[in-house]
Each structure stands twice: as C-alpha cells, then as structure tokens.
C-alpha atoms as a PDB file:
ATOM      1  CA  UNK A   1       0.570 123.606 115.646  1.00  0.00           C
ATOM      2  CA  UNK A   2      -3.581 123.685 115.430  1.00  0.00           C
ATOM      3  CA  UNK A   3      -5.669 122.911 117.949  1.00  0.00           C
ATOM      4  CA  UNK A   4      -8.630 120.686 117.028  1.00  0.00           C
ATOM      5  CA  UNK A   5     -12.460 121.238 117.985  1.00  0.00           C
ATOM      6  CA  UNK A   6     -12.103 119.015 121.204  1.00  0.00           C
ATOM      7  CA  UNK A   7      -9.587 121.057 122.122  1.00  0.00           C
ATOM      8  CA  UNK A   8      -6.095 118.684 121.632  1.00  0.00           C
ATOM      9  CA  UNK A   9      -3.345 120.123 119.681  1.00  0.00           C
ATOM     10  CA  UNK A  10      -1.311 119.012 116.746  1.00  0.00           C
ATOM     11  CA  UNK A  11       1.804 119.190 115.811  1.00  0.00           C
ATOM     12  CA  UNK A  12       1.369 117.604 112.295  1.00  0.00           C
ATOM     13  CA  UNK A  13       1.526 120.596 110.654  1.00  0.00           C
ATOM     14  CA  UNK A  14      -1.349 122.736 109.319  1.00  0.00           C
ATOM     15  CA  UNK A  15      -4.788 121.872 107.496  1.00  0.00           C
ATOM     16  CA  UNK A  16      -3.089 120.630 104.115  1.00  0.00           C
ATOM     17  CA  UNK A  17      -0.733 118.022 105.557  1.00  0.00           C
ATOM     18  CA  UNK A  18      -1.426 114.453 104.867  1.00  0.00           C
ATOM     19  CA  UNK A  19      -2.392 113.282 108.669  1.00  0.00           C
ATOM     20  CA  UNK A  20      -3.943 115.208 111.588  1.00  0.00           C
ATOM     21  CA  UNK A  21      -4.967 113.872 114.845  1.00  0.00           C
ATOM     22  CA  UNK A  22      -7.399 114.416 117.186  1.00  0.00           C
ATOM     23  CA  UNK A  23      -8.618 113.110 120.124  1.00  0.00           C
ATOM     24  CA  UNK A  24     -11.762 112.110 120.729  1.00  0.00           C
ATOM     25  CA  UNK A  25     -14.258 109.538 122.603  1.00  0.00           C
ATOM     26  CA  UNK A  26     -16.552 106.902 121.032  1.00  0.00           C
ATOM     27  CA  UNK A  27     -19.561 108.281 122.816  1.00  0.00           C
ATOM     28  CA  UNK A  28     -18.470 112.238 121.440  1.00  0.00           C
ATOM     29  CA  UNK A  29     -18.551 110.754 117.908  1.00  0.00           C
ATOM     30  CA  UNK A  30     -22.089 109.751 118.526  1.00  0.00           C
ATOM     31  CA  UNK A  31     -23.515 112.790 119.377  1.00  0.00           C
ATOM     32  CA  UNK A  32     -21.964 114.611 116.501  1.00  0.00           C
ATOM     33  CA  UNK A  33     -24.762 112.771 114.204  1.00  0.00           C
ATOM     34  CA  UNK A  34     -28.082 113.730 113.223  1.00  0.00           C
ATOM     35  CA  UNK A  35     -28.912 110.169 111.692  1.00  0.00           C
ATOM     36  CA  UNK A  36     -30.773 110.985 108.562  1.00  0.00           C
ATOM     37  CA  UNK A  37     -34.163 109.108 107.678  1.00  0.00           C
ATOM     38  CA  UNK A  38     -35.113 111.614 105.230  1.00  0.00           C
ATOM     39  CA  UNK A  39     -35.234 109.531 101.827  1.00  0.00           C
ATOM     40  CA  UNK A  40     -38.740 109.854 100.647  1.00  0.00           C
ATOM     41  CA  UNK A  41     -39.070 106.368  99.427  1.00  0.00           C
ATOM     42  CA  UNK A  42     -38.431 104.827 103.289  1.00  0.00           C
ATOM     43  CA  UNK A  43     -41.617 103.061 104.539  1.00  0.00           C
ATOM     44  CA  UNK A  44     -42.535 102.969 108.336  1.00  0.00           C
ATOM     45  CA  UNK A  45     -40.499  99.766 108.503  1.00  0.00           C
ATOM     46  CA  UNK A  46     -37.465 101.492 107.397  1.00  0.00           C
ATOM     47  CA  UNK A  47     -37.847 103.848 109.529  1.00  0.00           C
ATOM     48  CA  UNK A  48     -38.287 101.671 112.648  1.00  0.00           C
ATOM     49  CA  UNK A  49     -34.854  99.915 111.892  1.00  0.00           C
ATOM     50  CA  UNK A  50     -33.299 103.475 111.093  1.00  0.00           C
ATOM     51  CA  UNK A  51     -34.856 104.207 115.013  1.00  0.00           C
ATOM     52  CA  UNK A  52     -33.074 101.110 116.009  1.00  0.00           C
ATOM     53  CA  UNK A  53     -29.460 102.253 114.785  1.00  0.00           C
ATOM     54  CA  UNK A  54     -30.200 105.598 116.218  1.00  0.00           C
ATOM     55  CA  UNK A  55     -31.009 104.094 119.831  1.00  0.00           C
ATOM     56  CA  UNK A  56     -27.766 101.243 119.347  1.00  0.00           C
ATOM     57  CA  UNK A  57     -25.192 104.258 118.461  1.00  0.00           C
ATOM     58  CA  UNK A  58     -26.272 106.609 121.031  1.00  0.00           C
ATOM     59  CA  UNK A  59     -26.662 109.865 118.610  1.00  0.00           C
ATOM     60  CA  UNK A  60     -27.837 113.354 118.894  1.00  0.00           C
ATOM     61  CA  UNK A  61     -30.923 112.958 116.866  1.00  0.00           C
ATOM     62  CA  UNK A  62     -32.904 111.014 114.602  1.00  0.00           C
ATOM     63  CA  UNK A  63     -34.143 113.466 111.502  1.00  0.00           C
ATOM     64  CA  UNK A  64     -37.378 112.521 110.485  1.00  0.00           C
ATOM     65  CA  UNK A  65     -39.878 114.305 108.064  1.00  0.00           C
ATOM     66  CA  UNK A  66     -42.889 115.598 109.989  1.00  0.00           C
ATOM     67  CA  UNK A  67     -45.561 113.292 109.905  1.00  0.00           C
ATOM     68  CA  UNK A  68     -42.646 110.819 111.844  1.00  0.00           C
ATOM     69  CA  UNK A  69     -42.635 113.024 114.803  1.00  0.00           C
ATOM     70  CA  UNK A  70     -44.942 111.220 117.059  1.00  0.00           C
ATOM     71  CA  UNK A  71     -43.842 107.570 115.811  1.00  0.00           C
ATOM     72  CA  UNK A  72     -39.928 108.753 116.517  1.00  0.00           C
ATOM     73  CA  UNK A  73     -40.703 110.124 119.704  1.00  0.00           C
ATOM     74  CA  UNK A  74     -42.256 106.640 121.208  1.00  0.00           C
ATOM     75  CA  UNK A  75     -39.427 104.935 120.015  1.00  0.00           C
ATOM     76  CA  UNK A  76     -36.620 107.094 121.143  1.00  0.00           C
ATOM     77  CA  UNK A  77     -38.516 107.629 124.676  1.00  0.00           C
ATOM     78  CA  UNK A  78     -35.739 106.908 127.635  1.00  0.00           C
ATOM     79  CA  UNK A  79     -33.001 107.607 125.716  1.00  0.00           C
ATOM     80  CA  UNK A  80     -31.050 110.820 125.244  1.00  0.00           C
ATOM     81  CA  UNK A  81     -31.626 110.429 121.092  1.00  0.00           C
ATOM     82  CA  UNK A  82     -33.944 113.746 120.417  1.00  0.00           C
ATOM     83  CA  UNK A  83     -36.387 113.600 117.126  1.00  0.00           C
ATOM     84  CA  UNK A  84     -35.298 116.780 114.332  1.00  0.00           C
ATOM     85  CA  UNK A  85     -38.427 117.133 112.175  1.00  0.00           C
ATOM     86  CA  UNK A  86     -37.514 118.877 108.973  1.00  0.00           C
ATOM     87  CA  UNK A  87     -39.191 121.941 108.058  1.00  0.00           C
ATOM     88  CA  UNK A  88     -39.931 123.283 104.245  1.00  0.00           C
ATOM     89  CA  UNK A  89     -37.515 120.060 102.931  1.00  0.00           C
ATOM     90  CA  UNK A  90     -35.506 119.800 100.971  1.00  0.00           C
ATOM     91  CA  UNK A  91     -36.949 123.107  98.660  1.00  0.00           C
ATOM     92  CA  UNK A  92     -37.952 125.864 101.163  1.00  0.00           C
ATOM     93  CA  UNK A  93     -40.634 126.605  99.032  1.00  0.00           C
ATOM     94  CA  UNK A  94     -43.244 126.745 101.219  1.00  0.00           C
ATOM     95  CA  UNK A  95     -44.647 129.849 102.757  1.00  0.00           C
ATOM     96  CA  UNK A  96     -43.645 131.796 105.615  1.00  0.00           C
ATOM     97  CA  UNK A  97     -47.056 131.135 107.356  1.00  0.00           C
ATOM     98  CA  UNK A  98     -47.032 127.541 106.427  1.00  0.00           C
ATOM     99  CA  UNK A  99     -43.328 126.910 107.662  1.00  0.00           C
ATOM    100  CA  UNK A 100     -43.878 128.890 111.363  1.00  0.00           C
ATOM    101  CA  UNK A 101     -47.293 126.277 111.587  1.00  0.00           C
ATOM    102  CA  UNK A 102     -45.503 123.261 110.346  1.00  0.00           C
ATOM    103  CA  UNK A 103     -42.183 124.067 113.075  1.00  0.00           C
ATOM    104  CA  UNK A 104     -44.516 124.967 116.072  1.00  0.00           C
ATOM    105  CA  UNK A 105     -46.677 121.525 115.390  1.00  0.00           C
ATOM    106  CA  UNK A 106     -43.915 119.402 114.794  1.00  0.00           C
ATOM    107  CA  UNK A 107     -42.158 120.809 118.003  1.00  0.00           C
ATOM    108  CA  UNK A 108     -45.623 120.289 120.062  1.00  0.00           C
ATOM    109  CA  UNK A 109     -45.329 116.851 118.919  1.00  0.00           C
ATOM    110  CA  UNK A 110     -42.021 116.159 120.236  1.00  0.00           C
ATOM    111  CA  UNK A 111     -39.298 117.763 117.626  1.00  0.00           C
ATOM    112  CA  UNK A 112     -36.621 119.038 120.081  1.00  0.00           C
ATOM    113  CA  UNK A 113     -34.592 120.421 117.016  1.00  0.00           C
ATOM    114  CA  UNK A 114     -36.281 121.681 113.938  1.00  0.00           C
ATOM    115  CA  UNK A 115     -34.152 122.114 110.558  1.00  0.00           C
ATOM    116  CA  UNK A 116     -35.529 124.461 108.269  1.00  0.00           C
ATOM    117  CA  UNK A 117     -34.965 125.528 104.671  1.00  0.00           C
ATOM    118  CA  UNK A 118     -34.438 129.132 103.692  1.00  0.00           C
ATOM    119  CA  UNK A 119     -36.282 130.344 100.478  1.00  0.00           C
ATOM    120  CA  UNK A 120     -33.524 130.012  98.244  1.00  0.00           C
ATOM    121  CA  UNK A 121     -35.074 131.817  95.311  1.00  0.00           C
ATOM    122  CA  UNK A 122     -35.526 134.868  97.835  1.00  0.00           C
ATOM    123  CA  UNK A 123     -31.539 134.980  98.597  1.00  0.00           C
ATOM    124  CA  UNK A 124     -30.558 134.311  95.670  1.00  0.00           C
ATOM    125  CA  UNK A 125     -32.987 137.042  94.664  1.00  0.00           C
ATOM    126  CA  UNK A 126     -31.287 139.776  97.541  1.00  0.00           C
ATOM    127  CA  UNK A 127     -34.749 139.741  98.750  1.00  0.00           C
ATOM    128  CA  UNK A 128     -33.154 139.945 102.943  1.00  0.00           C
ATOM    129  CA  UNK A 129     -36.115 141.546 104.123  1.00  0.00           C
ATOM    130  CA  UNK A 130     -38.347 138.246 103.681  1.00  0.00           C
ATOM    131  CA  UNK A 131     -35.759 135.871 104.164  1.00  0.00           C
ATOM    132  CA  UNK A 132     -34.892 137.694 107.431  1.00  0.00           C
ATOM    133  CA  UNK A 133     -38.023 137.795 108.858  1.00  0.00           C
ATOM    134  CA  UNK A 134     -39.097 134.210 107.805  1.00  0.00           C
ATOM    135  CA  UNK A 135     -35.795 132.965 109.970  1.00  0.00           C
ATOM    136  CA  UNK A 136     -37.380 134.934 113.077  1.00  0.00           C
ATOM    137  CA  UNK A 137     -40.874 134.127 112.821  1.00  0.00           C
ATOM    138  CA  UNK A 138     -39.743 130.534 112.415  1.00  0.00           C
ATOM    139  CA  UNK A 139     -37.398 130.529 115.083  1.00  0.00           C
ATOM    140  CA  UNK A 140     -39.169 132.242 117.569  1.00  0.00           C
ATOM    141  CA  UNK A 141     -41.893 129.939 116.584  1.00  0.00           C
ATOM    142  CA  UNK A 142     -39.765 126.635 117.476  1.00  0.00           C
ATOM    143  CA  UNK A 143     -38.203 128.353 121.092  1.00  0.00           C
ATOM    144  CA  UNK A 144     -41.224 129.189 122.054  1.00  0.00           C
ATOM    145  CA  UNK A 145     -41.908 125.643 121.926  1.00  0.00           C
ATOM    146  CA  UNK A 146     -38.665 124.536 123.650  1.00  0.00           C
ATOM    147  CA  UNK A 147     -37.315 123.717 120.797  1.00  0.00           C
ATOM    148  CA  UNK A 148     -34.174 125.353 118.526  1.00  0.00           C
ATOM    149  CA  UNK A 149     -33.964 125.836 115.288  1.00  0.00           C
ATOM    150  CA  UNK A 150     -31.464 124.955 112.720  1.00  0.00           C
ATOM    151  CA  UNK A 151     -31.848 126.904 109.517  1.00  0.00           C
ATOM    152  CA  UNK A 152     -30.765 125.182 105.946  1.00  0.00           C
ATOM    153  CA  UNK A 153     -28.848 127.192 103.457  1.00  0.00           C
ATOM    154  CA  UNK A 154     -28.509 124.334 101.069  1.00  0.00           C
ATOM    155  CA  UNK A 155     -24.419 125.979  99.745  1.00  0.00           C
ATOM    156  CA  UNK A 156     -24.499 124.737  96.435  1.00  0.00           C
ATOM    157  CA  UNK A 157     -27.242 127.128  94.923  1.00  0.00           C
ATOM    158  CA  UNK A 158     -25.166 130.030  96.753  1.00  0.00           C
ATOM    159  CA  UNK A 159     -22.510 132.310  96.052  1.00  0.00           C
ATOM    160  CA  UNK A 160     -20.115 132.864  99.438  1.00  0.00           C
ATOM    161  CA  UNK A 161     -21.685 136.505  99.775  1.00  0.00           C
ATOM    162  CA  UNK A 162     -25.152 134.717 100.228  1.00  0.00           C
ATOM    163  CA  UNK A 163     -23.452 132.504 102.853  1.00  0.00           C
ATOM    164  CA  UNK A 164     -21.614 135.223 104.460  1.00  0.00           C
ATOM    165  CA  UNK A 165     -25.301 137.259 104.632  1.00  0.00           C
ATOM    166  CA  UNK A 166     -27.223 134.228 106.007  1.00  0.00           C
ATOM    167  CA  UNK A 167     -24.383 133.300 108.664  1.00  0.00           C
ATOM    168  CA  UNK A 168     -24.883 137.454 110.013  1.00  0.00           C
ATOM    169  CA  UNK A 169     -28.768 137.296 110.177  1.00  0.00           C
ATOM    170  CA  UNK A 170     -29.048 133.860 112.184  1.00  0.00           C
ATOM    171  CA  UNK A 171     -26.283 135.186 114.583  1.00  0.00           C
ATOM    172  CA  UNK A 172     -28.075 138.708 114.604  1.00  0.00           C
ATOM    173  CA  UNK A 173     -31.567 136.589 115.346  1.00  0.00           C
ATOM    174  CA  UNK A 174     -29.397 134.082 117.415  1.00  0.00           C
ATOM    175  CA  UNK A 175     -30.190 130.566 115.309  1.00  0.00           C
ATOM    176  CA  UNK A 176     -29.394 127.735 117.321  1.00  0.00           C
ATOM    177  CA  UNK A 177     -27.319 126.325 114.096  1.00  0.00           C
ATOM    178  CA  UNK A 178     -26.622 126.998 110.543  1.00  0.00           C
ATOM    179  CA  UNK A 179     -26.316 123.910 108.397  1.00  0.00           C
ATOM    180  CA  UNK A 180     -25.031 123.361 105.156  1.00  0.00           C
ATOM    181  CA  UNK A 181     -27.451 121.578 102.960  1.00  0.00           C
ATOM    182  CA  UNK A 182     -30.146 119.139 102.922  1.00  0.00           C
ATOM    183  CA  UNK A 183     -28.457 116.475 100.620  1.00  0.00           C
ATOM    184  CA  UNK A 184     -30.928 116.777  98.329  1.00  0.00           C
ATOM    185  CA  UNK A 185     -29.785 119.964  96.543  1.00  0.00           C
ATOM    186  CA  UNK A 186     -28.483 119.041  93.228  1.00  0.00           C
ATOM    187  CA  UNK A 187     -27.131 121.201  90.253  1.00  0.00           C
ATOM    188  CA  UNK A 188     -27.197 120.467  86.682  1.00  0.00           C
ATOM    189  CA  UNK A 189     -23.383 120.056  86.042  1.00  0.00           C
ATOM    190  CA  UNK A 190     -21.788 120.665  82.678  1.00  0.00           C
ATOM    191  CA  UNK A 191     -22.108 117.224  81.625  1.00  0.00           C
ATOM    192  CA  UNK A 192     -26.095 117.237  82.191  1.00  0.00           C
ATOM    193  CA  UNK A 193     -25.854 115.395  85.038  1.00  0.00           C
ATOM    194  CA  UNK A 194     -27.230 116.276  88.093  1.00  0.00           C
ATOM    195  CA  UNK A 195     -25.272 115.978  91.695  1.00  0.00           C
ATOM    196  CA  UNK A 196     -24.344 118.280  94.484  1.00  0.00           C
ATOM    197  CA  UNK A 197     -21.141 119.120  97.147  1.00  0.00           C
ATOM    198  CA  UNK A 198     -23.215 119.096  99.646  1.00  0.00           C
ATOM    199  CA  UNK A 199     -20.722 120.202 102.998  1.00  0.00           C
ATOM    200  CA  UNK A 200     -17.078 121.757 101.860  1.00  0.00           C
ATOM    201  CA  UNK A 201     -13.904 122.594 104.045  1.00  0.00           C
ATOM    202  CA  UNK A 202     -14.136 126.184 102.254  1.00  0.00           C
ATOM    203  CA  UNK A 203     -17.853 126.966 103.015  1.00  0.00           C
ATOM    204  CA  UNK A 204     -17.397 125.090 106.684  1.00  0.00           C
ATOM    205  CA  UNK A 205     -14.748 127.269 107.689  1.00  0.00           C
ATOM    206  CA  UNK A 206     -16.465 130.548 105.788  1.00  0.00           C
ATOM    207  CA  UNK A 207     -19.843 129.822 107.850  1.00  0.00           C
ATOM    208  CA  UNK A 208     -17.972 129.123 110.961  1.00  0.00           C
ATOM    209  CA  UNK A 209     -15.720 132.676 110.632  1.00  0.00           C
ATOM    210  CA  UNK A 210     -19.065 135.025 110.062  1.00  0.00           C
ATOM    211  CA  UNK A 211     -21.451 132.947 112.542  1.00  0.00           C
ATOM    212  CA  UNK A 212     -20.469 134.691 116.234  1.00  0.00           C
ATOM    213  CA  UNK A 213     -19.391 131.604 118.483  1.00  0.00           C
ATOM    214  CA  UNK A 214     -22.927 130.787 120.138  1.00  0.00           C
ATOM    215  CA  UNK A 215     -24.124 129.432 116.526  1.00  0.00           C
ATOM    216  CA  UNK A 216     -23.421 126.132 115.740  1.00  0.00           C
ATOM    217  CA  UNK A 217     -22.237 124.970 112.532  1.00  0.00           C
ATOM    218  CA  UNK A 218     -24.187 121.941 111.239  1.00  0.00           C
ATOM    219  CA  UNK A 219     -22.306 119.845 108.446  1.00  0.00           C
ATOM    220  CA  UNK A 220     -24.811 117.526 106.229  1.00  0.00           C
ATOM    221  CA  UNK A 221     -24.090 116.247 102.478  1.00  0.00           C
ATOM    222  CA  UNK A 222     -21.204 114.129 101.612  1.00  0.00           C
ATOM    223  CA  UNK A 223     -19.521 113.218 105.210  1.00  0.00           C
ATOM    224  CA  UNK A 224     -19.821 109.422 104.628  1.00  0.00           C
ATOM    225  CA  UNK A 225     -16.321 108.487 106.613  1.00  0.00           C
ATOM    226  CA  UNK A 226     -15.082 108.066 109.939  1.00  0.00           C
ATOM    227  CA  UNK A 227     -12.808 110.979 108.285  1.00  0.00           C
ATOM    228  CA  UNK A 228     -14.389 113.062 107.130  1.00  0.00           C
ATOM    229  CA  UNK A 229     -16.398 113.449 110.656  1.00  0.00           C
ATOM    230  CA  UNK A 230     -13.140 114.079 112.368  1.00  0.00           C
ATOM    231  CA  UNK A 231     -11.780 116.820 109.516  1.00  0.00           C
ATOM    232  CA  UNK A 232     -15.030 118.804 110.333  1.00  0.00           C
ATOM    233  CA  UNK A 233     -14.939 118.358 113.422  1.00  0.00           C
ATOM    234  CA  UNK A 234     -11.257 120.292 113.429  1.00  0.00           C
ATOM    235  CA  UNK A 235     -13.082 122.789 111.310  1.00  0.00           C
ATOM    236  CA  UNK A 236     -15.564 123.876 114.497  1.00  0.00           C
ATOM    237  CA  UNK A 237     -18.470 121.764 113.130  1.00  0.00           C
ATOM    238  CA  UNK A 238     -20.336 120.459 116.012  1.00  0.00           C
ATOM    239  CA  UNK A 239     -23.223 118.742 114.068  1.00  0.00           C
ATOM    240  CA  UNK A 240     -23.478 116.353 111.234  1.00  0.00           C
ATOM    241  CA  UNK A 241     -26.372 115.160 109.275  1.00  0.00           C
ATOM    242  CA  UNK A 242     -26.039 111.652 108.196  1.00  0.00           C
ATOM    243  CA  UNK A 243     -26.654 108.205 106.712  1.00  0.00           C
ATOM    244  CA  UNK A 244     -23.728 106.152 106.901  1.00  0.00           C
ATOM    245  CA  UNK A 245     -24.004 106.568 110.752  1.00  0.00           C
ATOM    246  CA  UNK A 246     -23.045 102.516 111.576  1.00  0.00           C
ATOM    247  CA  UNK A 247     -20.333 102.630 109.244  1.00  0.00           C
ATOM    248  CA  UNK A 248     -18.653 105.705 110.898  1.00  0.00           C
ATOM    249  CA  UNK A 249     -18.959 104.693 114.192  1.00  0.00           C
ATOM    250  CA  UNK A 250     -17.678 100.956 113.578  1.00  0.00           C
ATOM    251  CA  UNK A 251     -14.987 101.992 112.062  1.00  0.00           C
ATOM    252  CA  UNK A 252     -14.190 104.335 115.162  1.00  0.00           C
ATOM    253  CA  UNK A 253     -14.260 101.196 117.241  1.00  0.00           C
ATOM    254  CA  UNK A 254     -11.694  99.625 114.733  1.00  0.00           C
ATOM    255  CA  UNK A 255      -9.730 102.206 115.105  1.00  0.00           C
ATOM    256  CA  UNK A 256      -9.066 102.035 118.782  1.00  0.00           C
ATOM    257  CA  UNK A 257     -11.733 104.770 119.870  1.00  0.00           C
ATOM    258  CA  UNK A 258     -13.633 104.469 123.409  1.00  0.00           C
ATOM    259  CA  UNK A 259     -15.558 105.621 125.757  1.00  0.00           C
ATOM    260  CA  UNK A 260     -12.375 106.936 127.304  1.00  0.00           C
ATOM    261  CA  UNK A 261     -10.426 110.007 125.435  1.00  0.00           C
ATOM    262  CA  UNK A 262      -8.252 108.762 122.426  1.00  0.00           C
ATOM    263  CA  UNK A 263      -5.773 110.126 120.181  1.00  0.00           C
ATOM    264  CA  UNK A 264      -6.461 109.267 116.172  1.00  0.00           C
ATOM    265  CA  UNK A 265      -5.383 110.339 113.246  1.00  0.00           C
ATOM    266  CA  UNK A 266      -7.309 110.971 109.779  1.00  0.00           C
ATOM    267  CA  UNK A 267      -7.056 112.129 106.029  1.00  0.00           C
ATOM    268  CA  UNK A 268      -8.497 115.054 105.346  1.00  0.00           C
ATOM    269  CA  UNK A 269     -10.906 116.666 103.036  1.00  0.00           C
ATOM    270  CA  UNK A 270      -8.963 118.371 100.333  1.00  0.00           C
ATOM    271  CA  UNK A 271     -10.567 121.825  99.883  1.00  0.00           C
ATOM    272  CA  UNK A 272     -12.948 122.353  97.533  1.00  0.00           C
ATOM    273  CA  UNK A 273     -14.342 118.613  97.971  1.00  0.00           C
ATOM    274  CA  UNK A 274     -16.844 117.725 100.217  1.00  0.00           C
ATOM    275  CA  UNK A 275     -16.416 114.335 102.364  1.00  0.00           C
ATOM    276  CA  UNK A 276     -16.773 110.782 100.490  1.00  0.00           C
ATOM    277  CA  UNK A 277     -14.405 111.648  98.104  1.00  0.00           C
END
C-alpha cells in the first residue's frame, strides 16, 4: 500500500506497477498548473487567448515573461488565476543586482509568484557562496513584496549532488518552491541533437526527500498528460508548469473527474523518463 499526495491510499502495489489510483477533484487538477506562455515567439494575441484558457480552466497561475505582468494582471482580475513573471529565463545569466530589481518590479506590478533561475555556471562551478546569497537577496526581494519565490534549477545541466545542495539552501533560506526546469534547457545529446528531460520521477522524488516539508516541489518540462500530472502528483509535487493545460484537464473530464472527489487510475512515468513519453 502507498498513499498518494491527496492523501487516498492504494493497494495496487508500489511505484513500478502498471496502474495506480488516486483520487482527486476536477477543480484540484486545475490548480496544480502554472499555464505556461513563455515561448518567445507568442505575440500579445497569443497571449490574450493563452489568458483565456487560463481564466476557462480555473488554474493556479498564468506564467508570463515580465514585460506581461501588467497586461496578465487586467485580464486575470476577479479571478483566483495569479500572474508568475519569470525571472533571469530560461539562462540565469543575469546578475544578482539585475535579478533582485527585475523580481521586486515584476512583483510591484502584480507577479504574486516569481520563478527564478539559479546561475547554473556558478553551481556547476561549487561556487555556493554566490549562488546562496543570490537565492536570498532574490527571495527576500519578492516577500517583501508579498510575493514568493520559486527558484529554477533547470536538472538536466546538474549532477544529483548539485540538486541535493540547492534543495538544502532554499529550505535553509525557506524558498516558497523548488522547480525543476524551465523547458528550455537543452543538452547536446550524443547524436548532435539537442533536447532535454526536463521533470524526472528520480530527481522529483530526490528534490522532494532533501527539501524539509514547507518547500514545495514544482514539476515543469515534459508533463504533457492527464498522467503524468497524477504520477507527480503521488510523488509530493504540488506544482506543475505547463502547456498542454486544455488537453489535461479535458481529458480529466473524460475520465469521470469532478468537482466532487473521484477515484482514477493512471500509467506511470517509468523512472528515468520524464512525462510525454
């Protein structure tokens, strides 16, 4: 028996058997998503009808890149969808002083939740000092507006002991969430190509086991199914970045999921994959 993030039980046998369940509501499944509008070819009108899905599906958040703050904000007004502004994206190149002004402005605009990228170079580096203090100044930056922070690690430039050290400084500077990538992180493969894992069930359940239990775990890159979304959600993730938002949450309604607390079951992830596979 394992008991699933909403707190039902299984009996279906552990993580590697072929079904779980879960139960769940329709209007839970909708605020798991951070809808993702981050593509850097969308126009004003796509993000208007991106806006629109956010509003229709009831989710946590619309992510938007900065300069979308105030536009997001006047179209989400009355509803309980909050704007994310991204901070540093998708790189975290930017500098420390740049990224605590760019998360304090775009939280004065309206950003309720700010997701920032770490300097990966700097981890990757062992540099913990900077990266450290970069997290703080930019978090206490975005409470100080009333807004929290989630911070980027983007996983697959990382090694798990880089994980494992980033999960212990946001809980030591108590991060509102730790999230897994920005979607945008690719690595040259063998082949030459370029492509990326984006969120995995091994690095979901290592962030979730060295983050104490106040820091959310934020899932983004490669959960494109209803099923996927439930698998992480079994995992402790409480937050999902996404694009295929309509497509998970209609097939929830296929599936027999309400407003009222429902039993389903799913495939899940294999390990080592992220979701979409």
């Amino acid at each position: 028996m394992y008991t699933t993030a909403s707190g039902q039980s299984s009996t279906n046998g552990p993580p590697n058997s072929n079904r779980h369940t879960i139960t769940v509501t329709l209007a839970q499944l909708g605020k798991m998503i951070d809808h993702s509008l981050l593509h850097p070819t969308m126009t004003d009108q796509d993000i208007l009808a991106g806006l629109e899905i956010a509003k229709k599906y009831n989710v946590a958040t619309a992510c938007v890149k900065p300069y979308l703050v105030p536009l997001a904000k006047r179209q989400l007004q009355g509803t309980s969808v909050r704007v994310c502004p991204v901070i540093g994206f998708p790189h975290g190149n930017s500098t420390t002083a740049i990224k605590v002004q760019e998360a304090a402005a775009a939280a004065r605009a309206g950003g309720q939740e700010v997701d920032m990228v770490i300097n990966i170079g700097k981890a990757l580096g062992g540099d913990w000092e900077y990266v450290e203090e970069e997290i703080r100044l930019v978090n206490e930056a975005v409470v100080r507006e009333g807004a929290v922070l989630k911070i980027i690690f983007e996983n697959d430039y990382l090694r798990d002991e880089h994980i494992v050290r980033l999960c212990r400084i946001c809980s030591d500077l108590d991060v509102a969430f730790v999230k897994t990538s920005t979607g945008y992180g690719f690595v040259k493969q063998p082949d030459g190509q370029y492509n990326y894992k984006g969120a995995t069930v091994p690095h979901l359940k290592l962030m979730r086991q060295h983050c104490k239990p106040s820091v959310q775990i934020k899932a983004a890159g490669g959960i494109r199914s209803l099923d996927d979304l439930l698998h992480v959600m079994t995992l402790g993730v409480t937050r999902i970045g996404a694009t295929a938002t309509v497509a998970m949450l209609e097939e929830a309604g296929k599936r027999g999921i309400t407003d009222e607390p429902t039993t389903v079951s799913f495939k899940p992830i294999p390990d080592g994959q992220s979701g979409g596979y």
